[in-house]
PDB file of N, CA and C in Angstrom:
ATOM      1  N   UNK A   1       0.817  -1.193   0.000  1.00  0.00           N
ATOM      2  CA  UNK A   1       0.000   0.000   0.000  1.00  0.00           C
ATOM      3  C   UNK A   1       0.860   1.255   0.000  1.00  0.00           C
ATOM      4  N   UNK A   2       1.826   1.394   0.345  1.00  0.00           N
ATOM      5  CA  UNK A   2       2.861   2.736   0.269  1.00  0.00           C
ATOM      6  C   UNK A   2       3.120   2.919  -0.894  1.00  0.00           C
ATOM      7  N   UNK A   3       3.468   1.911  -1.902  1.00  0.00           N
ATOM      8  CA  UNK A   3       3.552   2.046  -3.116  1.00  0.00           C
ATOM      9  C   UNK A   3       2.527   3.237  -3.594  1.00  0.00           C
ATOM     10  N   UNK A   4       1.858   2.621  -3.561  1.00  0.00           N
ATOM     11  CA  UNK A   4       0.405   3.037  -4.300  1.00  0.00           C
ATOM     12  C   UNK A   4      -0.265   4.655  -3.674  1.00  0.00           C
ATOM     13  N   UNK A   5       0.824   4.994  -2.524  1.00  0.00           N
ATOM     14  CA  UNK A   5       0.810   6.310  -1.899  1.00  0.00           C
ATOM     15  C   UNK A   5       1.510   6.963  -1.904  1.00  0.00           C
ATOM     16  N   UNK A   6       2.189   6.862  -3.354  1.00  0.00           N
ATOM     17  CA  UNK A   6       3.079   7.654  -3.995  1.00  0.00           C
ATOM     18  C   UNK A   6       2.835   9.049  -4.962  1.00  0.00           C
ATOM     19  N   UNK A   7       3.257  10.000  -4.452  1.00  0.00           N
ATOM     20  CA  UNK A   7       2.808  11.373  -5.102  1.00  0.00           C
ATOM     21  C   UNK A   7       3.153  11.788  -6.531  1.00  0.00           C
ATOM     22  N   UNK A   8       4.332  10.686  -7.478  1.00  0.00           N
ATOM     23  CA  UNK A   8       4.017  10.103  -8.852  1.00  0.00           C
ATOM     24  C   UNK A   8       2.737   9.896  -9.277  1.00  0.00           C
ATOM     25  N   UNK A   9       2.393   8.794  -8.661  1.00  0.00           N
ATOM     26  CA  UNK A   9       1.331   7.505  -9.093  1.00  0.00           C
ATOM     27  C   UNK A   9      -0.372   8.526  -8.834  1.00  0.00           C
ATOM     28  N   UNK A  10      -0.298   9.123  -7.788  1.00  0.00           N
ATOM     29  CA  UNK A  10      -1.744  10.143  -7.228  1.00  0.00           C
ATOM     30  C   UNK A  10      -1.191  11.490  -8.493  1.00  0.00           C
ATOM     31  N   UNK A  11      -0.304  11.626  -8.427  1.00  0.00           N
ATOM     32  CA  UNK A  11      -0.151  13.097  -9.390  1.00  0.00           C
ATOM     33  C   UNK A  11      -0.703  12.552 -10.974  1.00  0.00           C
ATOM     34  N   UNK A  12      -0.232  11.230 -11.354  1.00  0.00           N
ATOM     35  CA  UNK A  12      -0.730  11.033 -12.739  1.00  0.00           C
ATOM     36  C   UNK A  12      -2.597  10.422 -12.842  1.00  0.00           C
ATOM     37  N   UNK A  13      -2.852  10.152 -11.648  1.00  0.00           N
ATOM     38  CA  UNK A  13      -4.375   9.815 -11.608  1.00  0.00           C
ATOM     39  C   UNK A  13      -4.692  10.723 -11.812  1.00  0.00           C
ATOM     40  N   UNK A  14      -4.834  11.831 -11.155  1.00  0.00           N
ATOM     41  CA  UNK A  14      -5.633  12.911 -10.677  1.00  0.00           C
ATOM     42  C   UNK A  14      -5.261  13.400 -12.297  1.00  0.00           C
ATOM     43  N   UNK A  15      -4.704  13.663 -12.594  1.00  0.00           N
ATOM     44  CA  UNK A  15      -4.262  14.818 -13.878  1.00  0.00           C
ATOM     45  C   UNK A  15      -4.889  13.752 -15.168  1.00  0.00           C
ATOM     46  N   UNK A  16      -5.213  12.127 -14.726  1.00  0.00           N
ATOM     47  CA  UNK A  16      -6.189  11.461 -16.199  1.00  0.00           C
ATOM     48  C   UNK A  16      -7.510  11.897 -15.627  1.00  0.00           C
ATOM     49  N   UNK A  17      -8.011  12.516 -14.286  1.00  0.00           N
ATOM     50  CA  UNK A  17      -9.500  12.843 -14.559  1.00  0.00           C
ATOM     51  C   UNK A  17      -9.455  14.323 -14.574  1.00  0.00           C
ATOM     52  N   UNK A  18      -8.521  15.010 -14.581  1.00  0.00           N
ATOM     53  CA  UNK A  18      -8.985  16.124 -15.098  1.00  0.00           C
ATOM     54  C   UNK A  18      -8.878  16.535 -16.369  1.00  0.00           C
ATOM     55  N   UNK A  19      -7.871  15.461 -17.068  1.00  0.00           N
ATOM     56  CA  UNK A  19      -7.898  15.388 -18.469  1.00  0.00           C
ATOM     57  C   UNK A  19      -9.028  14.795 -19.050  1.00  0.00           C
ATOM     58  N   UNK A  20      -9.727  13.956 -18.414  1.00  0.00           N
ATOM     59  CA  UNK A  20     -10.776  13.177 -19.071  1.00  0.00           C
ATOM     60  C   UNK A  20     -12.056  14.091 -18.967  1.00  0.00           C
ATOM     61  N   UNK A  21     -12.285  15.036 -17.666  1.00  0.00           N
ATOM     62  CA  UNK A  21     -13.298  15.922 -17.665  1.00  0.00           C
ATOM     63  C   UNK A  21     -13.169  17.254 -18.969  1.00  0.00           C
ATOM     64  N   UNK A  22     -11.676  17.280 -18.658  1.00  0.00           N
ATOM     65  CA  UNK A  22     -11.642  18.541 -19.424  1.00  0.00           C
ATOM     66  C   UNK A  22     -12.198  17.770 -21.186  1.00  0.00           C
ATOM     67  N   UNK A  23     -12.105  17.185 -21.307  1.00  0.00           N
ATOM     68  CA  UNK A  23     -11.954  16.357 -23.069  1.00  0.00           C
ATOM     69  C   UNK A  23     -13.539  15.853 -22.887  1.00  0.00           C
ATOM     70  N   UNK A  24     -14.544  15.771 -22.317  1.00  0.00           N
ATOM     71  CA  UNK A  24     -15.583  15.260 -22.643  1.00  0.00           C
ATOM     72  C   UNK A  24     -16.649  16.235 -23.833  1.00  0.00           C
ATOM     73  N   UNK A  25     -16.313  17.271 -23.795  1.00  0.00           N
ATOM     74  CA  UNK A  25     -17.579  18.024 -24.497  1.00  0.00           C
ATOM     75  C   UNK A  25     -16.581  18.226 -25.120  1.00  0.00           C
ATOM     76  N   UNK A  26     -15.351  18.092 -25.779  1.00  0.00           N
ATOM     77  CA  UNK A  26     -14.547  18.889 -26.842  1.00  0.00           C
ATOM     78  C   UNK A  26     -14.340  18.001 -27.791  1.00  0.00           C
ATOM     79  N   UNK A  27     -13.937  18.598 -29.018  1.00  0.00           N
ATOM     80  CA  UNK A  27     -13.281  17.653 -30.118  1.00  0.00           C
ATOM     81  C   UNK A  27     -12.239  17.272 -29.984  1.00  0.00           C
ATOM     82  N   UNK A  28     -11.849  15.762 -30.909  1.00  0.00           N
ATOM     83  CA  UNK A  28     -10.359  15.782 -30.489  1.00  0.00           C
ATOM     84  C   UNK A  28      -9.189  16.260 -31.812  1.00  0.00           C
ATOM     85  N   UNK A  29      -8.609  16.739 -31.226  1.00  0.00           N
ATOM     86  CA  UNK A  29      -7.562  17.866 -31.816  1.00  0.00           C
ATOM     87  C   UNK A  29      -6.096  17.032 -31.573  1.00  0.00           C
ATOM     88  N   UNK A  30      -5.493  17.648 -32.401  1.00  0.00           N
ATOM     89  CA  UNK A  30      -4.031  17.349 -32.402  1.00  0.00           C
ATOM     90  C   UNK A  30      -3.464  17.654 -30.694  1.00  0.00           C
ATOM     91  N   UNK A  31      -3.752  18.755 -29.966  1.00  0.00           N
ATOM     92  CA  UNK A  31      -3.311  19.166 -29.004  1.00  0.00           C
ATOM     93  C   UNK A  31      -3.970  18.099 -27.866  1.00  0.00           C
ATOM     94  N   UNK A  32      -4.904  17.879 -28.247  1.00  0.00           N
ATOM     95  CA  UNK A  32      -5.921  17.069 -27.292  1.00  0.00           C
ATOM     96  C   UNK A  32      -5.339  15.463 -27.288  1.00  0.00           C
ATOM     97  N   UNK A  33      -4.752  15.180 -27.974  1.00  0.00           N
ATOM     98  CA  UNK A  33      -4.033  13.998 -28.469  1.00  0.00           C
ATOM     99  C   UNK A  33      -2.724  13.928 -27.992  1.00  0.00           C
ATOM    100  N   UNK A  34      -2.024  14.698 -27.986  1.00  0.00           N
ATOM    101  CA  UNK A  34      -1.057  15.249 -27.590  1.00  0.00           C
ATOM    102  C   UNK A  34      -0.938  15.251 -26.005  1.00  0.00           C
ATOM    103  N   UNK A  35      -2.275  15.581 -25.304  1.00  0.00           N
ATOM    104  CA  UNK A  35      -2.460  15.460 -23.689  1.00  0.00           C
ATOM    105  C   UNK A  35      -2.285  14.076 -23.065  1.00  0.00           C
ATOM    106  N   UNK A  36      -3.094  13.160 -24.091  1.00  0.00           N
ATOM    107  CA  UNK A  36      -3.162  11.949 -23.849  1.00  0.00           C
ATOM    108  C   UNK A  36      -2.442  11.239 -23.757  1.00  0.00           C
ATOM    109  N   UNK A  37      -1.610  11.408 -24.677  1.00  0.00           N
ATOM    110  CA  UNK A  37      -0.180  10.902 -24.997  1.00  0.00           C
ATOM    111  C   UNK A  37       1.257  11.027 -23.933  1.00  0.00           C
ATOM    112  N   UNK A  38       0.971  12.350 -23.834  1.00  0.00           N
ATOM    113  CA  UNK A  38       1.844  13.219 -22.401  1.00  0.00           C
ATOM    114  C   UNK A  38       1.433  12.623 -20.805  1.00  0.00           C
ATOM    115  N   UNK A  39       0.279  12.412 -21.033  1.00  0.00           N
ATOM    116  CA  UNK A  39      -0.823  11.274 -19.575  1.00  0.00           C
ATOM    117  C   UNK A  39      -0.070  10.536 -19.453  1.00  0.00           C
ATOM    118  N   UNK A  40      -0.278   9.594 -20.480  1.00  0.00           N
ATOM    119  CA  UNK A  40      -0.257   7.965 -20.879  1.00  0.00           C
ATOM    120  C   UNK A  40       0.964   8.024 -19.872  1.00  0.00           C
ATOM    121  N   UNK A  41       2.354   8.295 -20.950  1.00  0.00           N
ATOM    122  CA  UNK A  41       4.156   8.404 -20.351  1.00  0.00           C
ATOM    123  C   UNK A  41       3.684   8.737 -19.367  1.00  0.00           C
ATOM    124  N   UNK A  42       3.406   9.851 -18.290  1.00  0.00           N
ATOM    125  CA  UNK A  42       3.673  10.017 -17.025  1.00  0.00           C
ATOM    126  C   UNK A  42       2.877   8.905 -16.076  1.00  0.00           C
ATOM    127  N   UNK A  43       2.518   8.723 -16.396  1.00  0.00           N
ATOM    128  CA  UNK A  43       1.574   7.512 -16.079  1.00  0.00           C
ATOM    129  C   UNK A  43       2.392   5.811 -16.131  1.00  0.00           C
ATOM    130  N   UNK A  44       2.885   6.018 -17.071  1.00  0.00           N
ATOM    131  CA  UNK A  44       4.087   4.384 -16.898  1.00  0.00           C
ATOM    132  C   UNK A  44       5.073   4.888 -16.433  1.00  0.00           C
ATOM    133  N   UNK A  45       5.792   5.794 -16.123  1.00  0.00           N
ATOM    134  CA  UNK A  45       6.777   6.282 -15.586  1.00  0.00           C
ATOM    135  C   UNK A  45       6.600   6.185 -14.130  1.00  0.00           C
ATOM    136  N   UNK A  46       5.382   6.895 -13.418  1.00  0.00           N
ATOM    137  CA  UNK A  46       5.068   6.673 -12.095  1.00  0.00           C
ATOM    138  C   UNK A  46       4.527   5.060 -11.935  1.00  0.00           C
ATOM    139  N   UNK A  47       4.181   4.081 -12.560  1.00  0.00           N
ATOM    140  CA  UNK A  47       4.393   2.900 -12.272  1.00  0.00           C
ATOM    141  C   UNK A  47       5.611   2.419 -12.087  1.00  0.00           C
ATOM    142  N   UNK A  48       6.134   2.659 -13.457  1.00  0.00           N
ATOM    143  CA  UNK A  48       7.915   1.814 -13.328  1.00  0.00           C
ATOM    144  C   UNK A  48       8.713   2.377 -12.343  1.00  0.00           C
ATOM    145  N   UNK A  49       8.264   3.363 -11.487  1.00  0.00           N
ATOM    146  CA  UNK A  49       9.086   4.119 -10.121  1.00  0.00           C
ATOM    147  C   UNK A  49       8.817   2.847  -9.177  1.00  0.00           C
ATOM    148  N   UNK A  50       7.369   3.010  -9.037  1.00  0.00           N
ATOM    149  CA  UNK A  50       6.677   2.227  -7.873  1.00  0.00           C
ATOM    150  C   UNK A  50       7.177   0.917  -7.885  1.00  0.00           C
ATOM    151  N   UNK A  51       7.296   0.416  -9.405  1.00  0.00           N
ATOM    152  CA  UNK A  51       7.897  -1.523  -9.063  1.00  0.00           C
ATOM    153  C   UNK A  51       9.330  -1.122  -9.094  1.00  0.00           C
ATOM    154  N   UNK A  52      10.148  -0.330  -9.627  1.00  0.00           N
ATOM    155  CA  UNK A  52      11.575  -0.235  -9.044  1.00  0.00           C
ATOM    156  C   UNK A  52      11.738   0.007  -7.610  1.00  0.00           C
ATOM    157  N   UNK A  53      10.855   0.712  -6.743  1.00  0.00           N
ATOM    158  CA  UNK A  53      11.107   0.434  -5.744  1.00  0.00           C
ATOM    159  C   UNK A  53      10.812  -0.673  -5.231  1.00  0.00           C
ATOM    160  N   UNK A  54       9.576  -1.100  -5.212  1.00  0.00           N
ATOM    161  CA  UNK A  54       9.241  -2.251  -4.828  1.00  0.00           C
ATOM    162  C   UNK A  54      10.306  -3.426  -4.931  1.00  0.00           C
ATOM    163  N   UNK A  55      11.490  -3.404  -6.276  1.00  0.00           N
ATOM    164  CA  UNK A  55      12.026  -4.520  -6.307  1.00  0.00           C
ATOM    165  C   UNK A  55      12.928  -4.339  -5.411  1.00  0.00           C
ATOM    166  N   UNK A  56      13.742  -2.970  -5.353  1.00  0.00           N
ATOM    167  CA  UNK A  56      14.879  -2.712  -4.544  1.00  0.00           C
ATOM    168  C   UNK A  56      15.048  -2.731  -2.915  1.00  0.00           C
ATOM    169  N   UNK A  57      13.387  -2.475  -2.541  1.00  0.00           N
ATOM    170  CA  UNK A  57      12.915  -2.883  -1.238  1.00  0.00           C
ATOM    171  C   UNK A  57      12.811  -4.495  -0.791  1.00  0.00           C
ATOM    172  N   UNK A  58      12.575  -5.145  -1.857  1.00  0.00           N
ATOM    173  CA  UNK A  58      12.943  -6.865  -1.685  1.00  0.00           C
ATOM    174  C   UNK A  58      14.477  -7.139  -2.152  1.00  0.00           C
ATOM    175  N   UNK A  59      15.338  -6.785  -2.860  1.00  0.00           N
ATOM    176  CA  UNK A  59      16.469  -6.827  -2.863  1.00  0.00           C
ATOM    177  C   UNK A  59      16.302  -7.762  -3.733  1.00  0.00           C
ATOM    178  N   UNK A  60      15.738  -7.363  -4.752  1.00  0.00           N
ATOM    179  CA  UNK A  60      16.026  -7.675  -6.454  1.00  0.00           C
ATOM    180  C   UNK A  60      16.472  -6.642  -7.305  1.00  0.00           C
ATOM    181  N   UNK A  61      17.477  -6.941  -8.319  1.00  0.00           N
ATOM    182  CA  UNK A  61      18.207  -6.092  -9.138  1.00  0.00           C
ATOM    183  C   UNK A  61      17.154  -5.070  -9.702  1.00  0.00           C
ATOM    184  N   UNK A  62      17.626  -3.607 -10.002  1.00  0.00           N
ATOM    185  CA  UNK A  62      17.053  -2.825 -10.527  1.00  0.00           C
ATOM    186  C   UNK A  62      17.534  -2.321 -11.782  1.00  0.00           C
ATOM    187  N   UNK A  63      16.901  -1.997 -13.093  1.00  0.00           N
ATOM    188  CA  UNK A  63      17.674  -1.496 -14.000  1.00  0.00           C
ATOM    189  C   UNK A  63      18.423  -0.290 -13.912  1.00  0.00           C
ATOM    190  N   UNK A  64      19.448  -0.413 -14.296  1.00  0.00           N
ATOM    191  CA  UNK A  64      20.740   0.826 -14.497  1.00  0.00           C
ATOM    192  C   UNK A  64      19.898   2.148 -14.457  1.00  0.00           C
ATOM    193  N   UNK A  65      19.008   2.741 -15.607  1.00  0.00           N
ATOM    194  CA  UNK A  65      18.520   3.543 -16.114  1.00  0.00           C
ATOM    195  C   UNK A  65      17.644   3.844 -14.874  1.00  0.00           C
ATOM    196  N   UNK A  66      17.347   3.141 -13.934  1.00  0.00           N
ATOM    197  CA  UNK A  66      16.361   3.540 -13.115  1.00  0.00           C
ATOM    198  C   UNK A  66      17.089   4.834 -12.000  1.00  0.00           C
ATOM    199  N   UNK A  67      16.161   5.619 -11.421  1.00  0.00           N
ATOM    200  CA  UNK A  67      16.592   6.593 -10.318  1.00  0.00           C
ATOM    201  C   UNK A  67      16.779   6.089  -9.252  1.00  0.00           C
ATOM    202  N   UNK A  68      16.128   4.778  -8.624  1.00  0.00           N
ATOM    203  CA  UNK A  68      16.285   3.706  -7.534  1.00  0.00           C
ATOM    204  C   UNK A  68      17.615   3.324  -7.700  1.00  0.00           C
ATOM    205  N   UNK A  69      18.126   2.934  -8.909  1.00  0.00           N
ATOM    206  CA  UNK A  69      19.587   2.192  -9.236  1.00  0.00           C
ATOM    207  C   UNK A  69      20.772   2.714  -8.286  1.00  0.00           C
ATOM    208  N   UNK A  70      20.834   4.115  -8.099  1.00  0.00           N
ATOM    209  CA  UNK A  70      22.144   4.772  -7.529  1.00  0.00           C
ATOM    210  C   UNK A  70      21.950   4.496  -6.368  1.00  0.00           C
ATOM    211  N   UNK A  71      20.861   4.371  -5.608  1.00  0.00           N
ATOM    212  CA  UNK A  71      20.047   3.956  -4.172  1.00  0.00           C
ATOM    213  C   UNK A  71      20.967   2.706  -3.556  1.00  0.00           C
ATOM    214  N   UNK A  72      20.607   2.226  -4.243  1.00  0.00           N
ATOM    215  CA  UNK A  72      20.333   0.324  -4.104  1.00  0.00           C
ATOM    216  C   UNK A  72      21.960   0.430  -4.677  1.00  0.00           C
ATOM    217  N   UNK A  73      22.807   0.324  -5.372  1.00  0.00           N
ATOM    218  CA  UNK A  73      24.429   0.305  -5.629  1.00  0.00           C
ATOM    219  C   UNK A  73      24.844   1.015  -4.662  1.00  0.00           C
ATOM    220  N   UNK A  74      24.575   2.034  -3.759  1.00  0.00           N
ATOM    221  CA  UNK A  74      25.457   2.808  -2.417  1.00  0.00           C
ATOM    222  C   UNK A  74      25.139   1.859  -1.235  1.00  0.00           C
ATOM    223  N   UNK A  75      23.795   1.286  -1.147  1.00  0.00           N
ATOM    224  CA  UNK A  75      23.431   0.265   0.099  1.00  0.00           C
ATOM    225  C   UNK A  75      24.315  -0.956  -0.195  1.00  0.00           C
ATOM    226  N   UNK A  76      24.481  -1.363  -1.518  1.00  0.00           N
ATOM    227  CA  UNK A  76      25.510  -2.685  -1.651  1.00  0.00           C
ATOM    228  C   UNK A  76      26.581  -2.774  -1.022  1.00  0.00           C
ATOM    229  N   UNK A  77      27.257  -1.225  -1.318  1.00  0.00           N
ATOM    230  CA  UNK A  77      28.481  -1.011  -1.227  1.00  0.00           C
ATOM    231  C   UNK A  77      28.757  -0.839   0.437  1.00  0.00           C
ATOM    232  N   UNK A  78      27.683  -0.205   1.120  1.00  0.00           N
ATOM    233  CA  UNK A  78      27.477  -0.189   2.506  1.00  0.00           C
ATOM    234  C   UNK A  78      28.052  -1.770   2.990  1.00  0.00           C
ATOM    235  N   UNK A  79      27.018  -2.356   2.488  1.00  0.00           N
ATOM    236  CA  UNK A  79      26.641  -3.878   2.907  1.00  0.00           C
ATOM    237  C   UNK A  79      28.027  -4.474   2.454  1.00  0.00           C
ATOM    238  N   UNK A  80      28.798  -4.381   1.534  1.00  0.00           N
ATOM    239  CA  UNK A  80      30.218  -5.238   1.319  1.00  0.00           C
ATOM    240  C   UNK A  80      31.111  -4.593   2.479  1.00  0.00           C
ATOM    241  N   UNK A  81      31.072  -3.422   2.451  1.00  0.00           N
ATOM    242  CA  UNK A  81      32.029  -2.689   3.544  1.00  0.00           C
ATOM    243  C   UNK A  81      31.863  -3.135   4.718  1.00  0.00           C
ATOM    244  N   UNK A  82      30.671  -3.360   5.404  1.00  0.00           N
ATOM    245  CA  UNK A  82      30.323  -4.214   6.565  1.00  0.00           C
ATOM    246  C   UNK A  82      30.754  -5.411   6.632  1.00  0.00           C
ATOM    247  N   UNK A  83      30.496  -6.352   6.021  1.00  0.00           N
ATOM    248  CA  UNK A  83      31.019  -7.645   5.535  1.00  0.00           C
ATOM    249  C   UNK A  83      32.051  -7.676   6.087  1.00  0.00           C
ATOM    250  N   UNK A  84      32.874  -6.745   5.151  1.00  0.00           N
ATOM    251  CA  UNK A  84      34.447  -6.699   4.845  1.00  0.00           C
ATOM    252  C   UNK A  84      35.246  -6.622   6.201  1.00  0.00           C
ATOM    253  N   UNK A  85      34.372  -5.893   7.356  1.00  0.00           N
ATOM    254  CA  UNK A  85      34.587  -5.631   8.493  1.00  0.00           C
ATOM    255  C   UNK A  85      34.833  -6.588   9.295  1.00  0.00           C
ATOM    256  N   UNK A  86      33.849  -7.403   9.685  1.00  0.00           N
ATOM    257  CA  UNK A  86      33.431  -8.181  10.367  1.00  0.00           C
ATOM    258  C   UNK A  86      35.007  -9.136  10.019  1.00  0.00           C
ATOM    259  N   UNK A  87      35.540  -9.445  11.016  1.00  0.00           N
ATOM    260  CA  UNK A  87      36.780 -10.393  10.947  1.00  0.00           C
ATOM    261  C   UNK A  87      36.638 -11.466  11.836  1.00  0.00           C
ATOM    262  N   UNK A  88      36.979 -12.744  11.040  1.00  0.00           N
ATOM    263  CA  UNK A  88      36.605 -14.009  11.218  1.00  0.00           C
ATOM    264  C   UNK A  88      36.984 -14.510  12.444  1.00  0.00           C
ATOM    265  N   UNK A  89      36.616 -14.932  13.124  1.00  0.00           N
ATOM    266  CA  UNK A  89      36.979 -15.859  14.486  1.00  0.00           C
ATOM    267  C   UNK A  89      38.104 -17.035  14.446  1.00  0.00           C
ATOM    268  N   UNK A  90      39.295 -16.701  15.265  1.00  0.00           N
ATOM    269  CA  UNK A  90      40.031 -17.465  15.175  1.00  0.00           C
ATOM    270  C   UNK A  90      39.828 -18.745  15.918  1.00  0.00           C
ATOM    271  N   UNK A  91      40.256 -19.885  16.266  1.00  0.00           N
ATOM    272  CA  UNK A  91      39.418 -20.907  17.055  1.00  0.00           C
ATOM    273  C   UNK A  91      41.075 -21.930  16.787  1.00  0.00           C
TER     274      UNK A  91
END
């Protein structure tokens, strides 16, 4: 549910019903087409945020290109450095 209470994901809803109110009594136009189109992308964009996080929060790989990516490669690097720390028990 946090996912899904993401101010991406609510910013591109809200902006398909005011696009959809605004477009009901009008023709459709090049510009009007153009809105839809501009929707649509922001609209898979604030999804593909939400499952990049989602994967990086389970600690599955994220694509390069993603904004999560630099996230999730500094926590690795955390996490090897710790590792690296920890010195083995002699016995």
């Amino acid at each position: 549910m946090n996912y899904l209470s993401g101010t991406g994901l609510i910013g591109a809803v809200m902006t398909g019903v005011t696009l959809l109110r605004g477009s009901r009594d009008t023709k459709i136009t090049w510009r009007s087409a153009l809105a839809w189109v501009s929707w649509a992308i922001s609209l898979a964009l604030a999804i593909g945020a939400v499952v990049d996080t989602r994967r990086a929060r389970h600690g599955r790989p994220v694509s390069p290109d993603s904004p999560v990516y630099a996230k999730q490669q500094r926590e690795q690097e955390k996490e090897a450095k710790r590792s690296a720390k920890v010195k083995p028990i002699k016995r």
